[in-house]
Protein backbone atom coordinates (compact mmCIF):
# COMPACT_ATOMS: atom_id res chain seq x y z
CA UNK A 1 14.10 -17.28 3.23
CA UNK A 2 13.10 -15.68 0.32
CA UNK A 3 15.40 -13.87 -2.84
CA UNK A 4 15.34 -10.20 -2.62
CA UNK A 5 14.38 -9.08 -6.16
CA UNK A 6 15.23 -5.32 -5.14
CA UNK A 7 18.69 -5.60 -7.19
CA UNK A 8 19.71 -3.20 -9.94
CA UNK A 9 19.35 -6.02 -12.78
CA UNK A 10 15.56 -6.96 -11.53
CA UNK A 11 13.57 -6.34 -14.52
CA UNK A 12 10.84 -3.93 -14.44
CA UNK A 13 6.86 -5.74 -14.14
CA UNK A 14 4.63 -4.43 -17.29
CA UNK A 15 1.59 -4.93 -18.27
CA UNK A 16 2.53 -7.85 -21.47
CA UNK A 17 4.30 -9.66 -18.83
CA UNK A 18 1.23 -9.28 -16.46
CA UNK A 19 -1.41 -10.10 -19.69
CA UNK A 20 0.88 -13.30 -20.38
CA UNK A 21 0.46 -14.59 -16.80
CA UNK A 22 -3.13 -15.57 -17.38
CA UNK A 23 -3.54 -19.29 -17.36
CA UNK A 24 -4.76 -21.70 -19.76
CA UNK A 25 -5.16 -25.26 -19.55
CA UNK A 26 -2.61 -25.97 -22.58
CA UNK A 27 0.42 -23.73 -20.61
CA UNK A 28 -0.58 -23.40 -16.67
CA UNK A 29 2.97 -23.92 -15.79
CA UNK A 30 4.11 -20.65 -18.10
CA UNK A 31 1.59 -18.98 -15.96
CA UNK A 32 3.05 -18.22 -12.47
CA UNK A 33 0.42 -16.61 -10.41
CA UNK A 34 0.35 -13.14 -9.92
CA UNK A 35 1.01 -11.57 -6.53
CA UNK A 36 -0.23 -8.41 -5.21
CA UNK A 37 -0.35 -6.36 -2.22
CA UNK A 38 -1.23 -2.79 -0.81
CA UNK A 39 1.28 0.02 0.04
CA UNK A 40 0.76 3.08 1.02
CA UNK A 41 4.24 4.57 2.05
CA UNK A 42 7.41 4.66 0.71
CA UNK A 43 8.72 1.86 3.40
CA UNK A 44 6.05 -0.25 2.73
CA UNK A 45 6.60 -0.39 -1.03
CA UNK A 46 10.27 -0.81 -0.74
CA UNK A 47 10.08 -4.04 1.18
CA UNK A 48 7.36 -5.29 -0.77
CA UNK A 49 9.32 -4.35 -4.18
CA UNK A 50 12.44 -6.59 -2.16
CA UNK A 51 10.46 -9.34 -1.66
CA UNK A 52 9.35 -9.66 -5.49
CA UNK A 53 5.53 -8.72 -5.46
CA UNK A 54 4.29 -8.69 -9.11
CA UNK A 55 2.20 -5.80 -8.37
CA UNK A 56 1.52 -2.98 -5.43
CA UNK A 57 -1.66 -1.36 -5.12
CA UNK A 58 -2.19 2.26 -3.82
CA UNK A 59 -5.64 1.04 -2.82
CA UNK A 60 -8.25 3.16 -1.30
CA UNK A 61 -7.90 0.82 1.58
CA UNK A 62 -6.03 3.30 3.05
CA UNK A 63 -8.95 4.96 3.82
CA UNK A 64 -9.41 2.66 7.04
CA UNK A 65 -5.91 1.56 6.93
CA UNK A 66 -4.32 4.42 6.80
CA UNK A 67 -6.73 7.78 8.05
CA UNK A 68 -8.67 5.53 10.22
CA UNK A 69 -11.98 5.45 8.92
CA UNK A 70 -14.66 3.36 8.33
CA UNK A 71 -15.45 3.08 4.50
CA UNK A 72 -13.14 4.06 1.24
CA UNK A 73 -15.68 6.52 0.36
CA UNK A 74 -14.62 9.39 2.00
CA UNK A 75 -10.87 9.54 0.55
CA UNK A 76 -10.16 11.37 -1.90
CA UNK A 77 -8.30 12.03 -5.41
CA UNK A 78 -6.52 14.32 -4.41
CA UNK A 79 -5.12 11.77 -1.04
CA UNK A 80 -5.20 9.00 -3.73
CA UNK A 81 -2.42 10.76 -5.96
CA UNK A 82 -0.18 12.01 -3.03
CA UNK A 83 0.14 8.23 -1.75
CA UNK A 84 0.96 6.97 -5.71
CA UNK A 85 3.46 9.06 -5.73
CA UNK A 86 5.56 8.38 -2.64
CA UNK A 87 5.52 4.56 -3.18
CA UNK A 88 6.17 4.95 -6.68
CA UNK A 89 9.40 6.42 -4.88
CA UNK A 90 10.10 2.95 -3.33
CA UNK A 91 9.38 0.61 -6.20
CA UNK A 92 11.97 -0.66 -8.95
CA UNK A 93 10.80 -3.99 -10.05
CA UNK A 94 6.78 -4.34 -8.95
CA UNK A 95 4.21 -2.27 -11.17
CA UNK A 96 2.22 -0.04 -9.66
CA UNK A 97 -1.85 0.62 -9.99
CA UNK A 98 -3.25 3.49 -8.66
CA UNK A 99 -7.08 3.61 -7.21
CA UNK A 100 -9.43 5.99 -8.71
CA UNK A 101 -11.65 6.84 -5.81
CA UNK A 102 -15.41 7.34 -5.08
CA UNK A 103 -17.33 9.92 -7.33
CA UNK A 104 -13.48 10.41 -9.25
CA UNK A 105 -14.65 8.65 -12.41
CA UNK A 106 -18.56 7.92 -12.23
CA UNK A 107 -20.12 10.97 -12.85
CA UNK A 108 -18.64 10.37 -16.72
CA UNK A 109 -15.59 9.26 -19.08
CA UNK A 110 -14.16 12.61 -19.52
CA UNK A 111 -14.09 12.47 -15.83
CA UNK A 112 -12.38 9.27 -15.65
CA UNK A 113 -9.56 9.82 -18.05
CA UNK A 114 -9.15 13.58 -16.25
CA UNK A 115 -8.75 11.42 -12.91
CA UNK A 116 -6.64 8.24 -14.34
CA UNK A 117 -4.12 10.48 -15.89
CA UNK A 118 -3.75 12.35 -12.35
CA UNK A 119 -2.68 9.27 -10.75
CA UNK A 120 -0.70 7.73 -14.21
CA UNK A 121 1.02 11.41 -13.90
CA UNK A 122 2.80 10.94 -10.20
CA UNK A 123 3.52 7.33 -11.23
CA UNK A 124 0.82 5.14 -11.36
CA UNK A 125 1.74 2.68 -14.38
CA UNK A 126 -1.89 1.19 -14.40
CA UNK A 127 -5.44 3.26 -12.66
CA UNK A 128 -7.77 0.91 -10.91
CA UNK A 129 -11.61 0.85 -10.93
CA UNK A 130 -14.42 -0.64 -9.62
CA UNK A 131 -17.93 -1.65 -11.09
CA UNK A 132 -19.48 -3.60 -14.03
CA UNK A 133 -21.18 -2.90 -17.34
CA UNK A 134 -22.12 0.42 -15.47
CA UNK A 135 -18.42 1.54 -15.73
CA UNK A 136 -17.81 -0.15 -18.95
CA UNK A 137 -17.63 3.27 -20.96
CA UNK A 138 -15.18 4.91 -18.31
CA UNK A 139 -12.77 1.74 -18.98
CA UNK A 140 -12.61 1.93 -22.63
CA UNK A 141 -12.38 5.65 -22.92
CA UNK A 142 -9.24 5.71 -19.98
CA UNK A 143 -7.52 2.50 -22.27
CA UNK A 144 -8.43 4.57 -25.60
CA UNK A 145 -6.23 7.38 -24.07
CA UNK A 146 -3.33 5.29 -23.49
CA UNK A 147 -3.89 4.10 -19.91
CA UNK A 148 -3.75 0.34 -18.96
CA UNK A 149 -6.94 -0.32 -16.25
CA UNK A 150 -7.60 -3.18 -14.04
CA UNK A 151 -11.23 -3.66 -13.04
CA UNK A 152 -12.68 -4.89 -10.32
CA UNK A 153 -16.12 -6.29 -9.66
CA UNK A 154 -17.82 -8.51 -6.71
CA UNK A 155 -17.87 -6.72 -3.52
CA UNK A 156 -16.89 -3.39 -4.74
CA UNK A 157 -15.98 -1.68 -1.60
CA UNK A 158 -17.32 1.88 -2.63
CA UNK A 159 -20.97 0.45 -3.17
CA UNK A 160 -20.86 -0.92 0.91
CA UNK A 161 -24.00 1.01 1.85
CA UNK A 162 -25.76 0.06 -1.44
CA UNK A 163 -24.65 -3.67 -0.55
CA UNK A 164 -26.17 -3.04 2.92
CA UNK A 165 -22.48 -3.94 4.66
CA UNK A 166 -19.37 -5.79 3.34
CA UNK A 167 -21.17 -8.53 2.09
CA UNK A 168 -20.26 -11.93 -0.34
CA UNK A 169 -21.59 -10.92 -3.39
CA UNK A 170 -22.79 -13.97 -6.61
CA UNK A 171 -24.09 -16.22 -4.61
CA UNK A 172 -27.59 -17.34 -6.56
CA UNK A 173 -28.98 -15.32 -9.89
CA UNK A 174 -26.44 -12.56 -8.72
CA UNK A 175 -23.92 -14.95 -9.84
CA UNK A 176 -25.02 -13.82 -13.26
CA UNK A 177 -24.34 -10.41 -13.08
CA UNK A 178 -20.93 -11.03 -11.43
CA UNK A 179 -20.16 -12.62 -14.14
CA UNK A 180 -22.12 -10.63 -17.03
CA UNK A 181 -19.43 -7.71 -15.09
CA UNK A 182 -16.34 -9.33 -15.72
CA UNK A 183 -16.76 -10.15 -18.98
CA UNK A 184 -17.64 -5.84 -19.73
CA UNK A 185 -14.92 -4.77 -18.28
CA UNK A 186 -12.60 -7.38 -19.97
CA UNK A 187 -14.69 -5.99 -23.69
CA UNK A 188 -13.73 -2.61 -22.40
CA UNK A 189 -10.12 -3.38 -22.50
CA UNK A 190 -8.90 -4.24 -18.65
CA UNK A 191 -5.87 -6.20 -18.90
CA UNK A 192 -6.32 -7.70 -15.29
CA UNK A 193 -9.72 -8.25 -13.38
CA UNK A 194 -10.03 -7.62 -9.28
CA UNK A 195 -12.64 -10.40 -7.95
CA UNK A 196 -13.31 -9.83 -4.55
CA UNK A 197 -15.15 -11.56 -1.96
CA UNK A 198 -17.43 -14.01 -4.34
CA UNK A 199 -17.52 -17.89 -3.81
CA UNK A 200 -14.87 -19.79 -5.44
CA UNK A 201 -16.11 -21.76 -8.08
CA UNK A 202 -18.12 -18.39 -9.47
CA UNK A 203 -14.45 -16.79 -9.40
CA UNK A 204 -13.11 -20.22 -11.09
CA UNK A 205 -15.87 -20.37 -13.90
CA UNK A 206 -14.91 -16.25 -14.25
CA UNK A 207 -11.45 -17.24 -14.56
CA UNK A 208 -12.18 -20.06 -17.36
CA UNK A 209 -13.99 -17.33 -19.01
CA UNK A 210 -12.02 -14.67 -19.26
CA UNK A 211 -8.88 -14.44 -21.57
CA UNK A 212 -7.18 -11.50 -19.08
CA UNK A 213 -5.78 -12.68 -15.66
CA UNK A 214 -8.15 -12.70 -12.61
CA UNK A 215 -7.07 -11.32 -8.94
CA UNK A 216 -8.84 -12.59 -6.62
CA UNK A 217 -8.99 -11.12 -2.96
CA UNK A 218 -11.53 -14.28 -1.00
CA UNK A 219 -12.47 -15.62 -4.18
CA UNK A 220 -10.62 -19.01 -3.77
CA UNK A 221 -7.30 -20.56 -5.22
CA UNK A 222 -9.19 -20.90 -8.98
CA UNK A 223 -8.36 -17.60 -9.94
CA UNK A 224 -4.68 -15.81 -11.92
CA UNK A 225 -3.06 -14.62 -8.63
CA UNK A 226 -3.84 -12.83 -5.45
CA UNK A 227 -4.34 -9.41 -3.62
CA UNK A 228 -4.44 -8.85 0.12
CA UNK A 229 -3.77 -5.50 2.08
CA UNK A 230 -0.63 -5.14 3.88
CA UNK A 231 -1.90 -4.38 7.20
CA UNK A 232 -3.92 -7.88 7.26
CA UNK A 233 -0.91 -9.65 5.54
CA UNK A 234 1.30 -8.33 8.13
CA UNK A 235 -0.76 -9.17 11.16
CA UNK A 236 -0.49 -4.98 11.58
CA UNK A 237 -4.52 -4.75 11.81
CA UNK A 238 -5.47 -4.24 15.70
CA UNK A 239 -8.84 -4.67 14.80
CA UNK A 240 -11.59 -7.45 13.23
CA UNK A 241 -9.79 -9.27 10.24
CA UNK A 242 -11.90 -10.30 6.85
CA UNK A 243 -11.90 -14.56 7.04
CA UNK A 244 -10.04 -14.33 4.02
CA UNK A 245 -7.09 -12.22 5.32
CA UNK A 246 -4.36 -14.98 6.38
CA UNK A 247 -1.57 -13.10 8.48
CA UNK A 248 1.57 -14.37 7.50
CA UNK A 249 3.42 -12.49 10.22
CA UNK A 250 2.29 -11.28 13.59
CA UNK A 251 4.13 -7.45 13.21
CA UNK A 252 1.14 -5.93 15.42
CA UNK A 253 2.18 -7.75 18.53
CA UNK A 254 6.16 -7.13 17.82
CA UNK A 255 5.77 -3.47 17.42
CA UNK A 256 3.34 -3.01 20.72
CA UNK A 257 6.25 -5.14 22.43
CA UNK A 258 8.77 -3.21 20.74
CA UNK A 259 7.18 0.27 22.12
CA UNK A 260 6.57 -0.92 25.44
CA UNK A 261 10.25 -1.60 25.75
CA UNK A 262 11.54 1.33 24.88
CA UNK A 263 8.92 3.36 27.05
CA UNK A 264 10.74 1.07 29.68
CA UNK A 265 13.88 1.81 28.76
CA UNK A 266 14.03 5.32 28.32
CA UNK A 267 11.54 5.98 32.01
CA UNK A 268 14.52 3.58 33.39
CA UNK A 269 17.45 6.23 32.13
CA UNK A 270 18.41 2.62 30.19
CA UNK A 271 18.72 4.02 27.25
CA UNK A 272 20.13 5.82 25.44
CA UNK A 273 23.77 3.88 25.98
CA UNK A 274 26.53 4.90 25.58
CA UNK A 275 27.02 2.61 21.77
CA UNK A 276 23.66 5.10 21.01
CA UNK A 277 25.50 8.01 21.79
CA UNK A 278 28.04 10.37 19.06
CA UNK A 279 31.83 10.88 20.29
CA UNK A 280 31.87 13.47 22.72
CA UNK A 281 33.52 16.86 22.06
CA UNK A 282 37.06 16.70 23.40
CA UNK A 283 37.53 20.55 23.56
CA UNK A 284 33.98 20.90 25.07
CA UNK A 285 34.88 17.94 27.61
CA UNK A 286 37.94 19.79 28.31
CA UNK A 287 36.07 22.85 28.95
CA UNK A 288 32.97 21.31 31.34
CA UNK A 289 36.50 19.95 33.34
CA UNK A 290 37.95 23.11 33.72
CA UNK A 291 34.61 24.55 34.96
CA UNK A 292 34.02 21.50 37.60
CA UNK A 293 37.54 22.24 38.76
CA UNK A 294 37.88 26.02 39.06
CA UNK A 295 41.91 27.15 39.58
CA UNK A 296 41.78 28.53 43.53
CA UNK A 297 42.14 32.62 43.36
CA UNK A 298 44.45 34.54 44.92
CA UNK A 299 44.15 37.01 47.70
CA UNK A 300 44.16 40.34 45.33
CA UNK A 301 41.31 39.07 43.45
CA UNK A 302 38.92 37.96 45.85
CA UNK A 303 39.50 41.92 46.82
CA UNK A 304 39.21 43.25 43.40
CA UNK A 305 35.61 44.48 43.02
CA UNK A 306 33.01 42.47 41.18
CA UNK A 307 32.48 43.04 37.32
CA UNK A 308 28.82 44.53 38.30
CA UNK A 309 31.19 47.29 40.73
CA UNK A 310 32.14 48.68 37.31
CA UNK A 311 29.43 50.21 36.17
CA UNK A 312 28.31 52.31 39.40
């Protein structure tokens, strides 16, 4: 059983706290590792917020989680903000990073910090990007303006047809620029790196190397803490799961049992029951009585003329 965390004395998650979490081989057991999930509803976020996740991302995941598509690039800014702000709705404790979305902060800084503060504005407390020594600029300029930023390099889910597919990225010379990546965007002034799909001992030599924490989302157990989306957490996915999505619960199957029940149910007349139904009206039962049970008339008005007589 786990300790809800959703109580009105839970301390709020900031970005120190996060910073201090990094690990160190003189103090690893001051570091507890970070743990992070995607929400993308107010629901979600609240029973993620419950169950004491460090940090929720609005991710642009929900491109394919949420809208059903294939890739994150088609969402949009615009979709991106609307989603921080309802789960920023359902959070108290966890901190919240927003995803900047494709073409929302390449073209150029200015365009960055425009973007980051759009999603920092409805509640975002940190703005999420991804890319290397390419984005480098963006990240300092949106930190220079006030705005923590979490990077994210590896498989960077925006660059899939560049990649060719959702493919492991650093394995060979690559490894290098994985690396080379990190170590820009922690210059820059990211207080948490992403690391996603790379081998593990890459992630683990990124993680020695670094001085900021390291997520890592199927980069091994070497790295700061952990990301996963909620739908593959949750076991809510219907369709192909990444290898490195465990399901720690098996939701999908409950709520297609769930449904089928109730289409059972309410095709059988089983429900709603009476314990689903309000108190009844006892001056409208009274009347529906009085109408089943007509008084019987007498002989002068069955020979009185009819109402419709009147008017003729």
């Amino acid at each position: 059983m786990y300790e809800s965390q959703n109580t009105s004395t839970s301390r709020k998650v900031r970005v120190p706290e996060l910073r201090a979490r990094k690990a160190t081989v003189l103090s690893p057991e001051r570091a507890p590792k970070i743990a992070m999930v995607t929400a993308y509803d107010y629901t979600m976020a609240r029973l993620a917020d419950e169950a004491g996740v460090d940090m929720v991302l609005v991710g642009d995941s929900l491109a394919m989680v949420v809208q059903g598509l294939t890739t994150t690039v088609p969402v949009t800014l615009k979709e991106m903000a609307y989603h921080c702000r309802v789960v920023a709705r359902g959070l108290t404790r966890a901190h919240l990073v927003g995803d900047l979305s494709f073409m929302s902060y390449q073209i150029s800084p200015a365009q960055a910090v425009k973007s980051a503060g759009k999603l920092m504005k409805v509640g975002a407390e940190s703005v999420k990007l991804e890319g290397g020594e390419e984005v480098a600029e963006q990240v300092y300029r949106i930190v220079r303006a006030g705005m923590p930023v979490v990077g994210h390099v590896g498989l960077t889910p925006q660059s899939v047809h560049a990649f060719g597919g959702f493919k492991v990225q650093g394995r060979g010379a690559s490894a290098n620029k994985v690396l080379a990546d990190a170590v820009a965007i922690q210059q820059a002034g990211a207080f948490a790196v992403v690391l996603e799909a790379i081998p593990p001992d890459l992630a683990a030599d990124i993680t020695r190397t670094l001085t900021v924490p390291t997520i890592g989302i199927g980069a091994g157990a070497g790295c700061d803490g952990q990301v996963l989306v909620c739908a593959d957490l949750l076991g809510l996915s219907r369709e192909h799961q990444p290898k490195f999505a465990k399901r720690f619960a098996n939701l999908g199957d409950a709520a297609v049992e769930a449904f089928a029940t109730y289409v059972k149910e309410v095709r059988a007349g089983t429900f709603p029951a009476v314990a689903h139904a309000y108190k009844a009206n006892a001056l409208q039962a009274a009347t529906i009585a009085s109408r089943s049970h007509p008084p019987e008339a007498s002989a002068d008005e069955l020979d009185a003329p009819l109402a419709l007589d009147l008017w003729h």
